[in-house]
Protein backbone atom coordinates (compact mmCIF):
# COMPACT_ATOMS: atom_id res chain seq x y z
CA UNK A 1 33.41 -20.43 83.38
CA UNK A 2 35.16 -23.64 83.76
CA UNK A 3 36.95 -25.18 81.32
CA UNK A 4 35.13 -27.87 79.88
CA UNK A 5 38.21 -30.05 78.32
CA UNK A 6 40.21 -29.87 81.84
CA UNK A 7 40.02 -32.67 85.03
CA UNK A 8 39.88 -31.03 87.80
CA UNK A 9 41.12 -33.54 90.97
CA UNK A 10 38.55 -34.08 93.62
CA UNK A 11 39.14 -35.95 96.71
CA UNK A 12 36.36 -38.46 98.37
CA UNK A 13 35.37 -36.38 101.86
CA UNK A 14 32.83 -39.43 101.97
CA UNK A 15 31.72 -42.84 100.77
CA UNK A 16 28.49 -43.47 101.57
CA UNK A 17 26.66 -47.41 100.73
CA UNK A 18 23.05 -46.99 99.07
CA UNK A 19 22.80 -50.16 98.66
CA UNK A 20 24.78 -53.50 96.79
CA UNK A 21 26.95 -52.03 94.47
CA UNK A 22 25.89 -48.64 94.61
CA UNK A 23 27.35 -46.07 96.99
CA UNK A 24 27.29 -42.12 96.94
CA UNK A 25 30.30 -40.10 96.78
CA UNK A 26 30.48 -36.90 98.31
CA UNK A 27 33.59 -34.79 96.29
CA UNK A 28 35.50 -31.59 97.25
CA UNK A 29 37.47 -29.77 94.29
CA UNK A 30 41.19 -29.45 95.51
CA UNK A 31 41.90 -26.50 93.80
CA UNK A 32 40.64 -23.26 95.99
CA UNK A 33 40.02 -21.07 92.81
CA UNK A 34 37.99 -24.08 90.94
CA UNK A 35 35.94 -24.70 93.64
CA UNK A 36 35.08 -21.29 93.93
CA UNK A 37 34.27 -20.70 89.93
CA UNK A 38 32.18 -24.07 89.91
CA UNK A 39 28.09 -23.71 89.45
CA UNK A 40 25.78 -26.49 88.40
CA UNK A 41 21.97 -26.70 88.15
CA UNK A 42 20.15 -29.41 90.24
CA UNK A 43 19.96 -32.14 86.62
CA UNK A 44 23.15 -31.56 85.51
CA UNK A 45 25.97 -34.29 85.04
CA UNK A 46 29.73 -34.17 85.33
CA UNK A 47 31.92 -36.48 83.48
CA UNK A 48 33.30 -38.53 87.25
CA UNK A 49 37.66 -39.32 85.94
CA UNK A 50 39.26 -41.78 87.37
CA UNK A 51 43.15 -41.45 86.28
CA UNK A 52 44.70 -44.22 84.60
CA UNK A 53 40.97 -46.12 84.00
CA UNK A 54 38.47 -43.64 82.30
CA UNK A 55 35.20 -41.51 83.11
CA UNK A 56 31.84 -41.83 83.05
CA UNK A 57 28.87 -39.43 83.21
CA UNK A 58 27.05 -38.97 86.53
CA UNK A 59 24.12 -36.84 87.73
CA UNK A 60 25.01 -34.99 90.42
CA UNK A 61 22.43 -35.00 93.64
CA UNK A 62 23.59 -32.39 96.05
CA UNK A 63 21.84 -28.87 96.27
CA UNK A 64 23.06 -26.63 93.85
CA UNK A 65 23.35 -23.83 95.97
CA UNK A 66 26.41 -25.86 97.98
CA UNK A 67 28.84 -26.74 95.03
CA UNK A 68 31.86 -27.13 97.35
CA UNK A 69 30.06 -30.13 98.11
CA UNK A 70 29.47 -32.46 95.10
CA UNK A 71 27.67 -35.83 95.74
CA UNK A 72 27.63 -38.39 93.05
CA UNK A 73 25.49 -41.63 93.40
CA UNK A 74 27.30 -44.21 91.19
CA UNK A 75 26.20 -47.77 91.04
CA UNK A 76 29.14 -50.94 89.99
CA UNK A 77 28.24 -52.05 86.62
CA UNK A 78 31.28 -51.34 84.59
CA UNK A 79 34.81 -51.16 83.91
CA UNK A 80 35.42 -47.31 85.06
CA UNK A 81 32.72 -47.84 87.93
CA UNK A 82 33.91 -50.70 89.23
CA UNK A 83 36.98 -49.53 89.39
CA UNK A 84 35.55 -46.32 91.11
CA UNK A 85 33.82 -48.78 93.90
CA UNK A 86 37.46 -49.51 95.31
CA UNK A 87 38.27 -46.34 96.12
CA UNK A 88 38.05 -45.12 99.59
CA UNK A 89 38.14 -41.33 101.49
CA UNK A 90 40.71 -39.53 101.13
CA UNK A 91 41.08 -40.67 97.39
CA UNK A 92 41.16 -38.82 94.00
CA UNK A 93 38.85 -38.87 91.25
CA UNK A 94 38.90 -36.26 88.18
CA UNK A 95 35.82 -33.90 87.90
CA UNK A 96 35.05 -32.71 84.31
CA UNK A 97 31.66 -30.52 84.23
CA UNK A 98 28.79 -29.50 84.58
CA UNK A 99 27.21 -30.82 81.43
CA UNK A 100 24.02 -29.84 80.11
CA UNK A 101 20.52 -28.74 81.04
CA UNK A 102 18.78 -29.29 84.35
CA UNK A 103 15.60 -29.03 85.70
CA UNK A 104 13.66 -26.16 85.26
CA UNK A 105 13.35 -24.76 88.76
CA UNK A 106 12.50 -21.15 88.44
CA UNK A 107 9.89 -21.61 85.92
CA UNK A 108 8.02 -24.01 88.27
CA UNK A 109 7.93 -21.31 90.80
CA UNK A 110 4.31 -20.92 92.20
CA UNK A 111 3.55 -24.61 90.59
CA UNK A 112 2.31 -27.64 92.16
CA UNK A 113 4.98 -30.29 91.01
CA UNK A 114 4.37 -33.70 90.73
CA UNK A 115 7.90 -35.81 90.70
CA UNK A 116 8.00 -39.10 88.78
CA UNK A 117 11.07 -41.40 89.36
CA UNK A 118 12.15 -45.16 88.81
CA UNK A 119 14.80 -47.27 90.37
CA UNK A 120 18.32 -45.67 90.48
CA UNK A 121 16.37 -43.23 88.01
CA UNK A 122 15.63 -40.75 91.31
CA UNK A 123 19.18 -39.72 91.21
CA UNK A 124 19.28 -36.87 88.82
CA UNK A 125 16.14 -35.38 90.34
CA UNK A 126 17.28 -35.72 94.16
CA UNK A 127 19.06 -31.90 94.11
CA UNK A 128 16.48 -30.28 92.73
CA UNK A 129 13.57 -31.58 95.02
CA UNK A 130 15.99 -31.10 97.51
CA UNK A 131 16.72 -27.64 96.51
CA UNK A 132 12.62 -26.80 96.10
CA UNK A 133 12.34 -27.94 99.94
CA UNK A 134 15.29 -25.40 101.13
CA UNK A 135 12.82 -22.69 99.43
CA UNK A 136 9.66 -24.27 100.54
CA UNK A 137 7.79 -21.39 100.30
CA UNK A 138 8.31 -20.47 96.61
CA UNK A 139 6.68 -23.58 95.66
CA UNK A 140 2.97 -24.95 95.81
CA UNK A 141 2.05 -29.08 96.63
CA UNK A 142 5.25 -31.65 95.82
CA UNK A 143 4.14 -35.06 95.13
CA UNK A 144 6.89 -37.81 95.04
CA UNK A 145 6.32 -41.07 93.24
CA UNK A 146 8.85 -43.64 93.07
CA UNK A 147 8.67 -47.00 91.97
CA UNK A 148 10.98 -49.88 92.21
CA UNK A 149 11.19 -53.82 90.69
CA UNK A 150 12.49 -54.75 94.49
CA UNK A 151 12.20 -54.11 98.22
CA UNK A 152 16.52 -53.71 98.04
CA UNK A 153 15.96 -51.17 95.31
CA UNK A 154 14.42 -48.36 97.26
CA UNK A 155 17.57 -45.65 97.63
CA UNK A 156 17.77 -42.89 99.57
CA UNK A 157 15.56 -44.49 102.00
CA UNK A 158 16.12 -41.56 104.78
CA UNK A 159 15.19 -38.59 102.41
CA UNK A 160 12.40 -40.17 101.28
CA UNK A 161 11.25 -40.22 104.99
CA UNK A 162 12.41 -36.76 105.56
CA UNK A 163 10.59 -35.69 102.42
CA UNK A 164 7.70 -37.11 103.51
CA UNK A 165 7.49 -35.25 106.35
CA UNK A 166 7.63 -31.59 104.37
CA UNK A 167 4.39 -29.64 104.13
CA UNK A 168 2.00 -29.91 101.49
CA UNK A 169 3.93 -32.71 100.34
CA UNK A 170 2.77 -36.86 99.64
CA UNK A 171 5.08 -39.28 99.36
CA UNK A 172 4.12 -42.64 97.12
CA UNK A 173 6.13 -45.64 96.43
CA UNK A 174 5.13 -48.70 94.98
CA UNK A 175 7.43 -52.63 94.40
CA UNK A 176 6.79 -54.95 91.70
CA UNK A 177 8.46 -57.78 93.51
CA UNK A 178 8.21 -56.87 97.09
CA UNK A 179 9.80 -58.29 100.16
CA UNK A 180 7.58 -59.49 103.88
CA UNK A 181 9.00 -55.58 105.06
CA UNK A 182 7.28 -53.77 102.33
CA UNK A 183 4.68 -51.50 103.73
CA UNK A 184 3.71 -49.68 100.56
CA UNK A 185 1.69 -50.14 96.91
CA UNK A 186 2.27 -53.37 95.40
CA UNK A 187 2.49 -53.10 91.78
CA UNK A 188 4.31 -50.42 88.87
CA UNK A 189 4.61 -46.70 89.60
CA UNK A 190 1.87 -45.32 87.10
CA UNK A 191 -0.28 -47.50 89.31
CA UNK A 192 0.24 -44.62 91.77
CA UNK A 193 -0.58 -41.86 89.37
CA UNK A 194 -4.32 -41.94 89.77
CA UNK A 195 -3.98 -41.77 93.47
CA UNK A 196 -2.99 -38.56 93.84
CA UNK A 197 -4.81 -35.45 93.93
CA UNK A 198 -3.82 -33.09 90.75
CA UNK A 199 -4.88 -29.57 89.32
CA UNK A 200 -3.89 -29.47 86.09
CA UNK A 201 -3.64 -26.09 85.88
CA UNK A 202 -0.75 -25.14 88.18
CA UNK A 203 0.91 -28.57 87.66
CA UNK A 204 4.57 -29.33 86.20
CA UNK A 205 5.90 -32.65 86.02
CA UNK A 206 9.75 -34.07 86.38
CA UNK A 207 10.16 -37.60 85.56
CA UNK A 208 13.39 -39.16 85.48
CA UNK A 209 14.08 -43.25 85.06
CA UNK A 210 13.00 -45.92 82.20
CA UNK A 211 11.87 -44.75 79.11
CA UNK A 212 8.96 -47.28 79.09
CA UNK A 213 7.94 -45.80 82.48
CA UNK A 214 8.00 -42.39 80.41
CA UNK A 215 5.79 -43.58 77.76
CA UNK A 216 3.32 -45.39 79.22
CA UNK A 217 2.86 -42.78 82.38
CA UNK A 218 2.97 -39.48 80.66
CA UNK A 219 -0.34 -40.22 78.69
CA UNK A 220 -1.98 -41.19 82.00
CA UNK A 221 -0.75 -37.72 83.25
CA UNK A 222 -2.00 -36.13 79.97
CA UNK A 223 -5.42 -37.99 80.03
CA UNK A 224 -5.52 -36.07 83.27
CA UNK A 225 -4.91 -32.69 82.00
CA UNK A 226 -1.26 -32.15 82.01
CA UNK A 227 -0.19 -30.68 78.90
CA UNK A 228 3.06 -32.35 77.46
CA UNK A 229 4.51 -29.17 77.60
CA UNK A 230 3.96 -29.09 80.91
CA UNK A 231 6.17 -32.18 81.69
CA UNK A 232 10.09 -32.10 81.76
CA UNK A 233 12.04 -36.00 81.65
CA UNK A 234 15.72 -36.59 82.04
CA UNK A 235 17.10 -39.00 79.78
CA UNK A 236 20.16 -41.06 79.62
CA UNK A 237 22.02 -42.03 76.63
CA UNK A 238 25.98 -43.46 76.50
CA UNK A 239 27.75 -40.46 77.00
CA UNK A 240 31.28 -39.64 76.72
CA UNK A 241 32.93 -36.09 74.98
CA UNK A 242 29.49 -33.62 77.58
CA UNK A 243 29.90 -31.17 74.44
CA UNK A 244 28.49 -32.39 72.04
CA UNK A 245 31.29 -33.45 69.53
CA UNK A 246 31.24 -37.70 69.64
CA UNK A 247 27.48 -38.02 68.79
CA UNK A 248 26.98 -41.15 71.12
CA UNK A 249 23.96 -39.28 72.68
CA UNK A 250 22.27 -38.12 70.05
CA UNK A 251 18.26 -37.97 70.01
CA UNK A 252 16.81 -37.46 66.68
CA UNK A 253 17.44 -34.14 66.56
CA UNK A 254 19.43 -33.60 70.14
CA UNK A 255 22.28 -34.08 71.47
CA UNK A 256 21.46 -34.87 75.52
CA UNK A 257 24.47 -34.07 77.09
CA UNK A 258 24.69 -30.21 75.85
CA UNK A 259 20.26 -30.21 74.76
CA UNK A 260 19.30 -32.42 77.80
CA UNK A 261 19.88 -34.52 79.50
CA UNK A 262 16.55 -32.66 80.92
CA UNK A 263 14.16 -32.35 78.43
CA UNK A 264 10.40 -30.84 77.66
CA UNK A 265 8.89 -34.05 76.72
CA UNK A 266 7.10 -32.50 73.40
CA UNK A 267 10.17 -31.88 71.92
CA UNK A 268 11.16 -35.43 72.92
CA UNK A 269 8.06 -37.69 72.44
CA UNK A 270 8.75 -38.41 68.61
CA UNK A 271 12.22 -40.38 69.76
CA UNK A 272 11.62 -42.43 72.36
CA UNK A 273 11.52 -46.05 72.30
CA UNK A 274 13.72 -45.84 68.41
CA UNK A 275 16.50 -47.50 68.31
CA UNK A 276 19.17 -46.27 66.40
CA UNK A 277 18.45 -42.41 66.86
């Protein structure tokens, strides 16, 4: 079990540009022992240090069943990250993790699952449809839907390609504000959700991004026959202590970084879109 309190040093193996301002950073644990002891689910965050500046929470995106490798997208919009977007390989950063709940992978064994995402929202759902693709087998039909405002917004453009490509797998992106080179839907992501072919029966949805994508697309899903219970979002709230202590992420009831940040969206549904809770 690792230590939740310590910062562990990490050094940049690579730096790799997204797109403006956002870059992914691929981390290696210095200490032999730690890197050995350290387990994370595919939805998880870690609380990304930099000495002498402060830490922010990031989802990490890289297979879960590789943690010597830990890949962080982070995108420049603050103090600590812009500070982070200076540094360069072979550079330390302070890893202090994993936090919370992730994606419920085993229990969507044998399901069809239907993947939801918005803008730089895909990130904490890239290692775990990453990880269902490295076990192909164990799972049924994986439709991807993605949606950004513009054309410079799409991420990960490669694995979405590679994705694509998968078995038993449909890929569908749509642009609000699209460019001459976009090839796909015009228009918002729930747009795309009556394209796609769905049993409700063996379907289970993960949606990560906007809230207001969340609750104006999961009652097109449930008009469809989803259940709610059936459909798991990760949310983001300001967090900063991971354990639950400093109450900046609280949700109603929850706290996300120790209850969530993945969440059955039932137990979720009465608190999103308040302010103040």
């Amino acid at each position: 079990m690792i230590n939740p309190y310590l910062i562990h040093p990490a050094t940049i193996m690579e730096k790799i540009r997204e797109a403006d301002s956002i870059h992914t950073y691929r981390l290696r644990l210095n200490d032999e022992e730690t890197r050995r002891n350290f387990r994370f689910a595919a939805g998880q965050f870690n609380m990304v240090y930099l000495f002498g500046v402060g830490e922010v929470a990031i989802s990490i995106v890289s297979d879960p069943e590789e943690p010597e490798r830990l890949d962080h997208t982070i995108r420049s919009v603050g103090r600590v990250t812009s500070a982070i977007a200076q540094l360069q390989p072979g550079e330390t950063l302070g890893i202090r993790g994993p936090f919370g709940q992730g994606w419920p992978l085993e229990a969507v064994r044998g399901h069809d699952v239907v993947i939801v995402t918005g803008g730089l929202g895909c990130a904490p759902v890239v290692g775990a449809i990453d990880y269902m693709f490295r076990r192909r087998r164990h799972y049924g039909s994986v439709k991807i839907i993605h949606g950004v405002k513009t054309s410079r917004d799409l991420l990960f453009h490669e694995r979405f390609e590679a994705w694509g490509k998968q078995p038993d797998t449909e890929v569908l992106l749509a642009s609000t504000r699209p460019d001459e080179t976009w090839r796909y839907h015009v228009g918002v992501v729930t747009d795309l959700f009556e394209r796609v072919t769905l049993d409700p029966a063996k379907t289970m949805v993960f949606m990560c991004g906007p809230e207001i994508m969340m609750r104006l697309g999961v009652p097109i899903l449930m008009r469809r026959g989803i259940p709610a219970t059936a459909i798991y979002v990760s949310l983001e709230r300001h967090m900063e202590c991971g354990i639950g202590l400093c109450g900046h992420c609280q949700m109603g009831p929850y706290f996300l970084c120790k209850d969530g940040p993945v969440m059955r969206y039932d137990l979720v549904e009465p608190w999103l879109g308040r302010g103040g809770v």
